[in-house]
C-alpha atoms as a PDB file:
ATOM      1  CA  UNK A   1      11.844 -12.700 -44.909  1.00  0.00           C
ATOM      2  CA  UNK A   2       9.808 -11.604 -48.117  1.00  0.00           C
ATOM      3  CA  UNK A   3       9.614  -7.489 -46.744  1.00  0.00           C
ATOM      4  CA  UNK A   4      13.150  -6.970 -47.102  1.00  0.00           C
ATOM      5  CA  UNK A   5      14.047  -6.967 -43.340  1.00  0.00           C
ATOM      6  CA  UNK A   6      17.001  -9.224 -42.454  1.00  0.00           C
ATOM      7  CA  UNK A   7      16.284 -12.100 -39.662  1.00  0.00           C
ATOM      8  CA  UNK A   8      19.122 -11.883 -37.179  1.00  0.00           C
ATOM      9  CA  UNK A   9      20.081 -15.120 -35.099  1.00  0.00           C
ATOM     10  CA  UNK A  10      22.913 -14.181 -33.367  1.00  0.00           C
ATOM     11  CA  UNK A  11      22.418 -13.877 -29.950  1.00  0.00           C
ATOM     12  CA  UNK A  12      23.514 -10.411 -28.139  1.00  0.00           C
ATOM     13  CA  UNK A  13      24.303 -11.739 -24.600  1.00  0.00           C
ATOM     14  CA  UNK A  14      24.995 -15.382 -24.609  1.00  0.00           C
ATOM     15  CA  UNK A  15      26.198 -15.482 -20.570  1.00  0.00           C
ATOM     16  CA  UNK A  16      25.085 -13.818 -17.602  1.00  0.00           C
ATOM     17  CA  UNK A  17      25.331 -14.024 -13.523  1.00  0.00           C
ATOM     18  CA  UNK A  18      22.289 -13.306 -11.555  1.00  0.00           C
ATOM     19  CA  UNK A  19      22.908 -11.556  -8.112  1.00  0.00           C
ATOM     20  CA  UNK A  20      19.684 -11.535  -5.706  1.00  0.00           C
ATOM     21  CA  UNK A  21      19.797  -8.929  -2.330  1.00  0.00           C
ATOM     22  CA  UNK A  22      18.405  -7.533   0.001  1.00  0.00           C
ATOM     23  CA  UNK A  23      18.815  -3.219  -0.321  1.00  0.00           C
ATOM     24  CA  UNK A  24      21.062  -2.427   2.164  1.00  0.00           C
ATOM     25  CA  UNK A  25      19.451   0.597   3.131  1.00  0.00           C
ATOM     26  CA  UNK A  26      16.487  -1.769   4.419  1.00  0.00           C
ATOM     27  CA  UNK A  27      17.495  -4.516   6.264  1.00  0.00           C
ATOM     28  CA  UNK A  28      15.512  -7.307   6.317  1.00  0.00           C
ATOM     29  CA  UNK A  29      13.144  -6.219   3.835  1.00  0.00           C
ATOM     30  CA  UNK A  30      11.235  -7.796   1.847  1.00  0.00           C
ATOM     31  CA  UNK A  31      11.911  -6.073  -1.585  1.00  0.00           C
ATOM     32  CA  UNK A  32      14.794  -7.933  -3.287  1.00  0.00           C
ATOM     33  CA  UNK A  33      16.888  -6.789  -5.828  1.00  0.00           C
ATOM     34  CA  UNK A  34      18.219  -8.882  -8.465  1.00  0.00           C
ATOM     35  CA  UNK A  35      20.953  -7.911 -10.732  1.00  0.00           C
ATOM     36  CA  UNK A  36      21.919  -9.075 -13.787  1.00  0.00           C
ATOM     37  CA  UNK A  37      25.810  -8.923 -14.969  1.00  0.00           C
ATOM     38  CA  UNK A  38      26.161 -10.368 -18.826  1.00  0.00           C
ATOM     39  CA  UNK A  39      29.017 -10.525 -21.052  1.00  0.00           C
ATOM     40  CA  UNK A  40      27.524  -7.856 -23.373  1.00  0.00           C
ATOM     41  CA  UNK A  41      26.472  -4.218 -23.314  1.00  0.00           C
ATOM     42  CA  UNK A  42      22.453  -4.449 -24.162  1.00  0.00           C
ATOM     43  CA  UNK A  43      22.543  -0.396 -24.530  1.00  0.00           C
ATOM     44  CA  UNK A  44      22.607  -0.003 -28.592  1.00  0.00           C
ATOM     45  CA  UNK A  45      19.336  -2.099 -28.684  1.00  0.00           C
ATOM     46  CA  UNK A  46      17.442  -0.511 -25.955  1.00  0.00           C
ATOM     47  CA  UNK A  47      15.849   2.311 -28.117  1.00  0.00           C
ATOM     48  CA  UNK A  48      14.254  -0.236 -30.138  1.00  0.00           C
ATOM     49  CA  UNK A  49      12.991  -2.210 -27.009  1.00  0.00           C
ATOM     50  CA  UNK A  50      11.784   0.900 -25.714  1.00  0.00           C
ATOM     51  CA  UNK A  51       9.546   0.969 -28.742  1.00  0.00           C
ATOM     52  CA  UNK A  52       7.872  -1.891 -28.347  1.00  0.00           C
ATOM     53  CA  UNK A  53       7.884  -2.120 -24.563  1.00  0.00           C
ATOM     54  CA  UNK A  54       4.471  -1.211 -22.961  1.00  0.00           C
ATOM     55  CA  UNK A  55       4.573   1.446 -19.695  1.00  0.00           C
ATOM     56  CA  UNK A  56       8.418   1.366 -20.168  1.00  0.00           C
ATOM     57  CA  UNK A  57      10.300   4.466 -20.140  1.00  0.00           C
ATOM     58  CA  UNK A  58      14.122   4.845 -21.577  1.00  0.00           C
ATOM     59  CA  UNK A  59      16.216   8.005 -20.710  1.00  0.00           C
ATOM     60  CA  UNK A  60      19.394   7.661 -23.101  1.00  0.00           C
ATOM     61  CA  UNK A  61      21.115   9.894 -20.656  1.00  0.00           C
ATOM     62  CA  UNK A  62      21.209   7.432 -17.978  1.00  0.00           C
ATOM     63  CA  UNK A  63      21.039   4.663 -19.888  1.00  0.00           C
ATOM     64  CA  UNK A  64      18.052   3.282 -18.071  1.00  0.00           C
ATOM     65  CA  UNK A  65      15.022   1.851 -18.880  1.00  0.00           C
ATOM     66  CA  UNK A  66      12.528   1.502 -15.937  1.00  0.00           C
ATOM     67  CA  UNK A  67       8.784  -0.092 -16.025  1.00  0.00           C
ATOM     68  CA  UNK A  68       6.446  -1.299 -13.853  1.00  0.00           C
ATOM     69  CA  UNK A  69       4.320  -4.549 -13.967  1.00  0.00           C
ATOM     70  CA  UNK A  70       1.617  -4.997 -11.369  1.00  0.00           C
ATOM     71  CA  UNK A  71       3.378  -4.183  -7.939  1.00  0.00           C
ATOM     72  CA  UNK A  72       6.600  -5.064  -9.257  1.00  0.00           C
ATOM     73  CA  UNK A  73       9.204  -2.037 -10.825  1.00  0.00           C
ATOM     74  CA  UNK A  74      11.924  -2.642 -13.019  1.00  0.00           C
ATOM     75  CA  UNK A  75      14.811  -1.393 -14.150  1.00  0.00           C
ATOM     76  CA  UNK A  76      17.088  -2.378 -17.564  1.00  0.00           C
END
């Protein structure tokens, strides 16, 4: 890149499981969860997504970041 930044292609999480439930506090609802185990800790880079992230919120304390899209809420 011409500005001086450095182009990084390495990738930070290269495997992951995806685990889709039902809460257990609400059987037979129909609000899934989904969670996502990968092989690498995403928390050093999730100031600078928070940055750029629209209606996201990131409490370093937790380490959480939680947004919503339309009717649907995450959470990172």
């Amino acid at each position: 890149m011409q500005d001086g930044r450095k182009r990084v292609t390495e990738m930070l999480i290269n495997e992951c499981e995806l685990v889709m439930f039902s809460p257990p506090c609400v059987p037979g609802s129909p609000i899934w969860v989904a969670r996502v185990m990968a092989d690498a800790d995403p928390g050093p880079v999730m100031p600078y997504v928070n940055a750029v992230a629209k209606n996201a919120f990131y409490d370093s304390r937790v380490p959480t970041m939680v947004w919503r899209e339309g009717e649907h809420k995450y959470a990172l």
